[in-house]
C-alpha atoms as a PDB file:
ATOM      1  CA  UNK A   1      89.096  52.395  48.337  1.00  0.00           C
ATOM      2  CA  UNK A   2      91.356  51.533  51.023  1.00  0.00           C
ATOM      3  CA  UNK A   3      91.728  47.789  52.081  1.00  0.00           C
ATOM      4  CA  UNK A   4      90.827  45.780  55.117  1.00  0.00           C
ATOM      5  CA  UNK A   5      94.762  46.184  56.481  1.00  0.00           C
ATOM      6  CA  UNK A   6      94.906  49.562  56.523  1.00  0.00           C
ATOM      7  CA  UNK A   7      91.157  49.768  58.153  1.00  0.00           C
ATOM      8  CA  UNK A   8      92.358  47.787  60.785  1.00  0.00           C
ATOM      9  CA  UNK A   9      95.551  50.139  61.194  1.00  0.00           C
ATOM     10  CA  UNK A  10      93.076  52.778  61.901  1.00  0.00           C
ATOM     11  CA  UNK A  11      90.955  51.588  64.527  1.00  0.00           C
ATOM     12  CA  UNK A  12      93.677  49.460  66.296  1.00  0.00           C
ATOM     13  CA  UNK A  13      92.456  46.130  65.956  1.00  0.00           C
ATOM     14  CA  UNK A  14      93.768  43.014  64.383  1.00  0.00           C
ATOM     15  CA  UNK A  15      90.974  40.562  63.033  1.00  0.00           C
ATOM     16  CA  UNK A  16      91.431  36.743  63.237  1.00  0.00           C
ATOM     17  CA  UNK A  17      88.477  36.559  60.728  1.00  0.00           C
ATOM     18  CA  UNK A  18      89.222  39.784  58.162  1.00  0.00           C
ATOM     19  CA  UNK A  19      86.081  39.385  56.254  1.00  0.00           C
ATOM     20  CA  UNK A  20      84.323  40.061  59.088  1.00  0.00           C
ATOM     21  CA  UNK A  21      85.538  43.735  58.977  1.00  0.00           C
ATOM     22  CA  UNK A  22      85.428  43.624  55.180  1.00  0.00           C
ATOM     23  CA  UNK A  23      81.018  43.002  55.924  1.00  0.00           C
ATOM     24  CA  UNK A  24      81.313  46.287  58.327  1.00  0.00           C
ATOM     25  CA  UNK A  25      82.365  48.617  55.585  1.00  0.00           C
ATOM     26  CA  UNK A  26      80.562  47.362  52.694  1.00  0.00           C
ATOM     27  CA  UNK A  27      76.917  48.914  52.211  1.00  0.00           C
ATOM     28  CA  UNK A  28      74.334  46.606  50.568  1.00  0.00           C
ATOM     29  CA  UNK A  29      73.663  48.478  47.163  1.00  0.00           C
ATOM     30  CA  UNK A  30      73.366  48.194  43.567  1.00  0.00           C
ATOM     31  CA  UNK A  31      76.581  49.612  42.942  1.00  0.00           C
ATOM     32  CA  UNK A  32      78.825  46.786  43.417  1.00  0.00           C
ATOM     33  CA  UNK A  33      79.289  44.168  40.990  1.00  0.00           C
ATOM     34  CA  UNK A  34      78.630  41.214  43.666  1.00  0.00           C
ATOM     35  CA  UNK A  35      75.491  40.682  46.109  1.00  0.00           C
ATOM     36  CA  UNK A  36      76.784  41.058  49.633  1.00  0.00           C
ATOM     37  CA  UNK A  37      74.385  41.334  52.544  1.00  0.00           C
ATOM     38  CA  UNK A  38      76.144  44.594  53.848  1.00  0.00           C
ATOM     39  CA  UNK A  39      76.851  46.240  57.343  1.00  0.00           C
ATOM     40  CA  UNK A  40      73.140  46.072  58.484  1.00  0.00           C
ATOM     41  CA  UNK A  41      73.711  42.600  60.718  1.00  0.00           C
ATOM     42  CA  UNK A  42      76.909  43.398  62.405  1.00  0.00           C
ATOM     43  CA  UNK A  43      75.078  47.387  62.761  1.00  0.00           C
ATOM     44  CA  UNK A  44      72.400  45.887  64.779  1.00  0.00           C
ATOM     45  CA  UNK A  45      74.945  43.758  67.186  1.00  0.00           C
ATOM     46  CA  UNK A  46      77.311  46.863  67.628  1.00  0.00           C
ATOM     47  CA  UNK A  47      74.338  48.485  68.738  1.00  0.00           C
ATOM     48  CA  UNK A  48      73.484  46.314  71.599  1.00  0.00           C
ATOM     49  CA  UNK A  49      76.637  46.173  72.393  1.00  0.00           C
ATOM     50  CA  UNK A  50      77.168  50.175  72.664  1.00  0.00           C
ATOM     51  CA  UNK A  51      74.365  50.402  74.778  1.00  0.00           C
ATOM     52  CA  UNK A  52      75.297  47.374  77.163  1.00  0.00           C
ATOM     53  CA  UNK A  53      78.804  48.842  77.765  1.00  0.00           C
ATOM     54  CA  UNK A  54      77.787  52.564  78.038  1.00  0.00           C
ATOM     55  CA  UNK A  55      74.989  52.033  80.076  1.00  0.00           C
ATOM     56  CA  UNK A  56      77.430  49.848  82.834  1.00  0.00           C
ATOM     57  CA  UNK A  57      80.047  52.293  82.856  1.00  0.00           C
ATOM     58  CA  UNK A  58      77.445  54.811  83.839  1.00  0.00           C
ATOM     59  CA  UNK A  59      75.207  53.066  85.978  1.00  0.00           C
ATOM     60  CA  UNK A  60      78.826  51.966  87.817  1.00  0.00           C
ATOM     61  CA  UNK A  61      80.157  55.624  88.591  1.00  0.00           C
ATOM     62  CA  UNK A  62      79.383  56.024  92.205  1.00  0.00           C
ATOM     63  CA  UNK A  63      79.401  60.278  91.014  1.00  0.00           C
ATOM     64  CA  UNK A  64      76.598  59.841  88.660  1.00  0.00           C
ATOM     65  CA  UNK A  65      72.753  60.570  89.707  1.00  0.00           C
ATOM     66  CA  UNK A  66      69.880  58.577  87.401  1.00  0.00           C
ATOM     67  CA  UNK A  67      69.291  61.632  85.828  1.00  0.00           C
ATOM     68  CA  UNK A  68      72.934  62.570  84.668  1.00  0.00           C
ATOM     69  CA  UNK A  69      73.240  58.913  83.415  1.00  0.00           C
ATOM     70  CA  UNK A  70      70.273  58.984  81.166  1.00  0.00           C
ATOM     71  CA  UNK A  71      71.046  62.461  79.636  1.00  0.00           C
ATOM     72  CA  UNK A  72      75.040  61.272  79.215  1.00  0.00           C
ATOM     73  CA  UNK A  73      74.201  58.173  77.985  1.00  0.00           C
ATOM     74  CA  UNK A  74      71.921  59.535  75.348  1.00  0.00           C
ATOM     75  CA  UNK A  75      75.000  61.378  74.055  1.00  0.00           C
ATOM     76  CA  UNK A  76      77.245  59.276  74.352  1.00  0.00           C
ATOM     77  CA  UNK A  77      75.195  56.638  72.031  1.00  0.00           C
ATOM     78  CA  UNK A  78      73.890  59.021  69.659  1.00  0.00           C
ATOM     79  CA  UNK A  79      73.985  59.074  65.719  1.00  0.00           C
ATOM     80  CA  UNK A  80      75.431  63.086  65.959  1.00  0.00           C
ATOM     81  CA  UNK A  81      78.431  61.576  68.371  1.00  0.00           C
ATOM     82  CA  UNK A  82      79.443  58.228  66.361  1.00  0.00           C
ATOM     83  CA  UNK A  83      78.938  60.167  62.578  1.00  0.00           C
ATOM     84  CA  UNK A  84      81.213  63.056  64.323  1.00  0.00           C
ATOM     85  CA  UNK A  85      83.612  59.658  64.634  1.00  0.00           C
ATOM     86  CA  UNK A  86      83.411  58.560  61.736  1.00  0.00           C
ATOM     87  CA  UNK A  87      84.349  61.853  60.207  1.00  0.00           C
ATOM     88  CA  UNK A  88      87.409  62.150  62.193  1.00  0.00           C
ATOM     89  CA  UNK A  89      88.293  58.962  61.188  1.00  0.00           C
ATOM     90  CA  UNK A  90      87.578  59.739  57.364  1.00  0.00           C
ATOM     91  CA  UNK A  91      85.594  56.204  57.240  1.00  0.00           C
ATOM     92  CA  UNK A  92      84.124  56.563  54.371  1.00  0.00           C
ATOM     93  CA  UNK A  93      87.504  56.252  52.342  1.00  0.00           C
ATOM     94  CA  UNK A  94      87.594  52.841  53.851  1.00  0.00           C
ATOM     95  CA  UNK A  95      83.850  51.824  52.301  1.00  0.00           C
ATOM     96  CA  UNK A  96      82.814  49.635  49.693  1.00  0.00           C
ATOM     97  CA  UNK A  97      80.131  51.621  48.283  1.00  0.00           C
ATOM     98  CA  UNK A  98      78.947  53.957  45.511  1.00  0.00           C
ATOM     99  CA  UNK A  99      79.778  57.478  46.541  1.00  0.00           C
ATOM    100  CA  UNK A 100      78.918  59.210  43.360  1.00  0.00           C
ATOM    101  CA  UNK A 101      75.297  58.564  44.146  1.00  0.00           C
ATOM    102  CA  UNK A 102      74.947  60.764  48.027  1.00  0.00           C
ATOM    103  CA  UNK A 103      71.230  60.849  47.140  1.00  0.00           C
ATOM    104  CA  UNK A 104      70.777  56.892  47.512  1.00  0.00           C
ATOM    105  CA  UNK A 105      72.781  56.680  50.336  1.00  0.00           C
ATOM    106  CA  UNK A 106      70.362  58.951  52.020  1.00  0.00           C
ATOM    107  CA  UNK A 107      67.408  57.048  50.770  1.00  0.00           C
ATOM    108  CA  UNK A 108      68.906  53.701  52.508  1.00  0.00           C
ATOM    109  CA  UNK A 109      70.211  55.185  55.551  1.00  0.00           C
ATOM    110  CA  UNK A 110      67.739  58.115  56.443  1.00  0.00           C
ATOM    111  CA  UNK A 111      70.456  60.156  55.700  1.00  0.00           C
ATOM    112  CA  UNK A 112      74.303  60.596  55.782  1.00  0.00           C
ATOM    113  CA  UNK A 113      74.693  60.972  59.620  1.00  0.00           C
ATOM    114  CA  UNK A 114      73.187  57.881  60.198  1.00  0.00           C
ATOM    115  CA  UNK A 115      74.888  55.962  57.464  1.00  0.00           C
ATOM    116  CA  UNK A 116      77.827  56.975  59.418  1.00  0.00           C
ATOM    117  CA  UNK A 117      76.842  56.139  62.851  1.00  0.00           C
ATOM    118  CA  UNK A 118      75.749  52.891  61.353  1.00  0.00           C
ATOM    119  CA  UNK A 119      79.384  52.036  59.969  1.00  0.00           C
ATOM    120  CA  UNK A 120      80.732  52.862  63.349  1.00  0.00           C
ATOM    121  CA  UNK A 121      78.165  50.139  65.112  1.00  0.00           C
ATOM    122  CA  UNK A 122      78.710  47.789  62.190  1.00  0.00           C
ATOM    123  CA  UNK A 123      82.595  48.059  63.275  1.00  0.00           C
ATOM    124  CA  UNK A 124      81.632  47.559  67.132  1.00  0.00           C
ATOM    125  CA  UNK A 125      79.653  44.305  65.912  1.00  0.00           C
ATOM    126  CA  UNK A 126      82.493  42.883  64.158  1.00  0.00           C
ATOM    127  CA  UNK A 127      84.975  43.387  66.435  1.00  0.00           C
ATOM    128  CA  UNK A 128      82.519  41.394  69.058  1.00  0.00           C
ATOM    129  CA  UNK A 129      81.714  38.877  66.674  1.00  0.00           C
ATOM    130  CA  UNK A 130      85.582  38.293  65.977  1.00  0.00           C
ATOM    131  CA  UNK A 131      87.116  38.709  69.744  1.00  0.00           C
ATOM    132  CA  UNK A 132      84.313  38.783  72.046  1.00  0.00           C
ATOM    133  CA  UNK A 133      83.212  41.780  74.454  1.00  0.00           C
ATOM    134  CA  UNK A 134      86.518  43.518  76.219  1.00  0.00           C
ATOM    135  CA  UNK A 135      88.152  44.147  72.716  1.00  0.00           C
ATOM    136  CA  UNK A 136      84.808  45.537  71.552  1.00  0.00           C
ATOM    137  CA  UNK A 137      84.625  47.857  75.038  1.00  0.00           C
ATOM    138  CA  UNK A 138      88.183  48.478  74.768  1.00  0.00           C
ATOM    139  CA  UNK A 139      87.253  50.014  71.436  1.00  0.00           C
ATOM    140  CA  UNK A 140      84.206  51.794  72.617  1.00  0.00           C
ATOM    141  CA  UNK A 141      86.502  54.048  75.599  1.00  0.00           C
ATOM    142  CA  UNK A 142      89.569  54.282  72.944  1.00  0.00           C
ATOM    143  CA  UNK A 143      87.128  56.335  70.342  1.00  0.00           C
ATOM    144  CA  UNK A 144      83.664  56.421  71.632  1.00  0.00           C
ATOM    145  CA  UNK A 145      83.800  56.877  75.285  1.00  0.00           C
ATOM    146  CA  UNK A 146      87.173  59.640  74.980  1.00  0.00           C
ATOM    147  CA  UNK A 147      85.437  61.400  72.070  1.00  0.00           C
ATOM    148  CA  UNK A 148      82.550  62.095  74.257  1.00  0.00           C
ATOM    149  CA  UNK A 149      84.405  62.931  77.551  1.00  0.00           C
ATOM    150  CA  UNK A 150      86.555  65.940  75.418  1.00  0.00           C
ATOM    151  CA  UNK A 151      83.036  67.783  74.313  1.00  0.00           C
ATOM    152  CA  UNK A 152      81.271  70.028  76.750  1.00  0.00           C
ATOM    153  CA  UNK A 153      77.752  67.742  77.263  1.00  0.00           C
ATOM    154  CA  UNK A 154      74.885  69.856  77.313  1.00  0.00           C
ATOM    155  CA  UNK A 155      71.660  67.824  77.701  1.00  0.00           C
ATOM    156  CA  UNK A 156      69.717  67.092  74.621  1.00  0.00           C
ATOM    157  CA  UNK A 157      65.985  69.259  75.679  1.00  0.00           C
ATOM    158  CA  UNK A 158      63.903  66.590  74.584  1.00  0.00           C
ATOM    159  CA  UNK A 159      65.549  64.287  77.535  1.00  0.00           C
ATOM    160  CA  UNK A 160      65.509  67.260  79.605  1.00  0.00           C
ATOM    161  CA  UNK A 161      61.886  67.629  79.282  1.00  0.00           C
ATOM    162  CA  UNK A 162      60.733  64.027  79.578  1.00  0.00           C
ATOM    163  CA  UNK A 163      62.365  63.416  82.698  1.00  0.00           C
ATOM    164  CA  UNK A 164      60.777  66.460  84.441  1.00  0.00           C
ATOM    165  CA  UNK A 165      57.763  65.815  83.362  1.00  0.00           C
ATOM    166  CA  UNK A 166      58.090  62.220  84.218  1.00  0.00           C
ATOM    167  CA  UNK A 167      58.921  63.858  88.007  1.00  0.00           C
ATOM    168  CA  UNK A 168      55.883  65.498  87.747  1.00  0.00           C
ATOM    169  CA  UNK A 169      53.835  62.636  86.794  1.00  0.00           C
ATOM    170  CA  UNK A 170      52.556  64.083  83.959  1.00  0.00           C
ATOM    171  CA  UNK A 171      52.949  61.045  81.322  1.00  0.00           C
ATOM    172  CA  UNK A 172      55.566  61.430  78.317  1.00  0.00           C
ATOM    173  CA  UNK A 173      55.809  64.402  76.382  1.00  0.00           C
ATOM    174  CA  UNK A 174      53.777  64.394  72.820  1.00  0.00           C
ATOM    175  CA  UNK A 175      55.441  66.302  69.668  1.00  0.00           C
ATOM    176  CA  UNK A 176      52.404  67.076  67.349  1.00  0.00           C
ATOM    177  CA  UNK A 177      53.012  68.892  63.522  1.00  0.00           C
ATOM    178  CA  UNK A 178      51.063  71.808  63.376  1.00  0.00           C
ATOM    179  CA  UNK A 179      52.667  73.237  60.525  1.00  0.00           C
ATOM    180  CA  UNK A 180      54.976  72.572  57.202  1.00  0.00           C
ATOM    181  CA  UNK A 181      56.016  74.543  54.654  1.00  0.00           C
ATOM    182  CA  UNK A 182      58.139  73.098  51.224  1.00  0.00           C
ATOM    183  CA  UNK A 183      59.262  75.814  48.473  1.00  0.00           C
ATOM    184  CA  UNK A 184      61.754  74.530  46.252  1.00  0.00           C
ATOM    185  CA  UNK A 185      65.068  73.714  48.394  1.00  0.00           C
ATOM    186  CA  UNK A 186      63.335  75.647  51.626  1.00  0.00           C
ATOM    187  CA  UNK A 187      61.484  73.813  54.338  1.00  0.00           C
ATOM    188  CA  UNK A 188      60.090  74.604  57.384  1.00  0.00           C
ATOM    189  CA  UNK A 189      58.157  72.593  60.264  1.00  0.00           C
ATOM    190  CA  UNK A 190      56.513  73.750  63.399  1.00  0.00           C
ATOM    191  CA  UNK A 191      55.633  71.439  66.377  1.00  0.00           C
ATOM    192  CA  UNK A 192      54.066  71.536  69.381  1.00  0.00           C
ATOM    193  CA  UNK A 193      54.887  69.460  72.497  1.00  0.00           C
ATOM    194  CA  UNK A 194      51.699  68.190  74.316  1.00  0.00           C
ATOM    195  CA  UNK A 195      52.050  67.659  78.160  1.00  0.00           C
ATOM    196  CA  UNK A 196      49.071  65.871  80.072  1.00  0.00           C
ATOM    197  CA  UNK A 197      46.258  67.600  77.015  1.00  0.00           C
ATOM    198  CA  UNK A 198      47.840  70.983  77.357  1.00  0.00           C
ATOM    199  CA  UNK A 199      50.381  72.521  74.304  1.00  0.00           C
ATOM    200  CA  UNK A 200      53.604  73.539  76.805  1.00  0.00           C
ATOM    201  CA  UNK A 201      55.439  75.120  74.288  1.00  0.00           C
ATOM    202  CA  UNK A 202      55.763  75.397  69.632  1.00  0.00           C
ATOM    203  CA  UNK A 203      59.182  75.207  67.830  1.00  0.00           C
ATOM    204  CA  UNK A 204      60.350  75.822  64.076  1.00  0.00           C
ATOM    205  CA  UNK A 205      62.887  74.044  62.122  1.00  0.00           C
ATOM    206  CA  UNK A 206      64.265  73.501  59.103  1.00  0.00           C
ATOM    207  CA  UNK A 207      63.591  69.890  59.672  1.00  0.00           C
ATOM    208  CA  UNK A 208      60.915  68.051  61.956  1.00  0.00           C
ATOM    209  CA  UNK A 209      64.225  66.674  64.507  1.00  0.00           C
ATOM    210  CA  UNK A 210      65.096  70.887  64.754  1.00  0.00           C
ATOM    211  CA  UNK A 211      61.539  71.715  65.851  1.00  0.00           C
ATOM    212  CA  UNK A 212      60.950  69.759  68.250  1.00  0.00           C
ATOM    213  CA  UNK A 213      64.007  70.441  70.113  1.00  0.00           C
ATOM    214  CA  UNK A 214      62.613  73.988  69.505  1.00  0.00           C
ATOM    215  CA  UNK A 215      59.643  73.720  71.082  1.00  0.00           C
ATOM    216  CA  UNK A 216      61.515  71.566  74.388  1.00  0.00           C
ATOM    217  CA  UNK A 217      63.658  74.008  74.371  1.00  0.00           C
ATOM    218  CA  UNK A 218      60.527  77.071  75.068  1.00  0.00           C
ATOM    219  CA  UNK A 219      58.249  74.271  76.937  1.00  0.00           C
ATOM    220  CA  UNK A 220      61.712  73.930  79.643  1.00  0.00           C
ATOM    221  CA  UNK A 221      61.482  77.925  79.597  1.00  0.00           C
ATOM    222  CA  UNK A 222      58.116  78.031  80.100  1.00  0.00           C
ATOM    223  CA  UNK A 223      57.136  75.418  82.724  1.00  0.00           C
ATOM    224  CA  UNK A 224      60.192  74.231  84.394  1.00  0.00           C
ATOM    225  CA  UNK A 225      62.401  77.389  85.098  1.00  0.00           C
ATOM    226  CA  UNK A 226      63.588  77.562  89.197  1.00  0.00           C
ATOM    227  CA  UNK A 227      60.371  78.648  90.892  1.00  0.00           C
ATOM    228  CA  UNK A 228      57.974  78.088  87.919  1.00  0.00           C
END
């Protein structure tokens, strides 16, 4: 495990409180010899924080429509974005946790993607806590914000579909389980996405997240293709 120094070497910030930082890497679990309260506090302020700064840059760019700003912010916010961070970064060197055991880590984080998005907003929290809200935004556009702006952004369906149906005045989009199927290590799910009573479109995944996007993906085809 690498030490609080050389974490803050990485993301470019110098802590006036270190064990601040030291609380952002450490995951509450049975593993370590000490009880520690873990990332989860600072998580949920680098959250708020994330979403306060994101959603002002994008509410403030005169180029940006409503719709635009909901679908980018989305991404730019998401678990797939900051985990894809964290990865880069090779944070989980950096951790004070038991990573023999990937199965428990799963069962306390719904899963490694999130554990990693939750480090990243753990950071965000502790760098707000320590120095206040321009260091934590000046961290957010250094690796956030940059990260996002390099990919290609294709809207997420699920947003896609809500907001045209929200046009439409139909209500919000419902994503019902019609289907599962478990077989040793295989796993399947179909869904179907309810719009005002009526099925608009099914989808099948290897997990319940896949098939709904599935099934946005066929009700967009379906319903909300120019001229439909």
């Amino acid at each position: 495990m690498k030490t609080v120094e050389e974490l803050e070497s990485l993301i470019g910030v110098s802590f006036i409180d270190k064990a601040l930082l030291d609380q952002a890497r450490t995951m509450p679990n049975d593993s370590l010899e000490e009880e520690v309260i873990g990332y989860k506090p600072l998580e949920l302020i680098g959250d708020a924080v994330l979403q306060l700064c994101v959603t002002i840059e994008l509410v403030g760019d005169p180029r940006m429509c409503a719709d635009s700003s909901t679908n980018l912010r989305s991404h730019w916010v998401s678990n797939d974005l900051l985990a894809e961070l964290a990865t880069e970064l090779d944070i989980v060197v950096y951790m004070r946790a038991n990573f023999r055991d990937l199965g428990s880590i799963d069962r306390l984080t719904g899963g490694r993607p999130k554990y990693l998005a939750d480090v990243i907003e753990a950071i965000i929290g502790a760098i707000f806590t320590d120095q206040g809200y321009n260091a934590a935004r000046d961290f957010i556009f250094a690796h956030i914000v940059s990260l996002a702006r390099s990919k290609n952004f294709t809207p997420h369906p699920k947003s896609t579909l809500q907001i045209l149906v929200n046009k439409r005045g139909l209500g919000n989009p419902v994503y019902r389980l019609i289907d599962s199927f478990w077989h040793e290590s295989d796993c399947r799910y179909t869904v179907a996405v309810i719009v005002h009573g009526k099925s608009y479109g099914e989808g099948s995944g290897s997990t319940r997240k896949d098939a709904e996007r599935a099934a946005a993906q066929q009700a967009l085809f379906r319903h909300f293709r120019a001229g439909s």
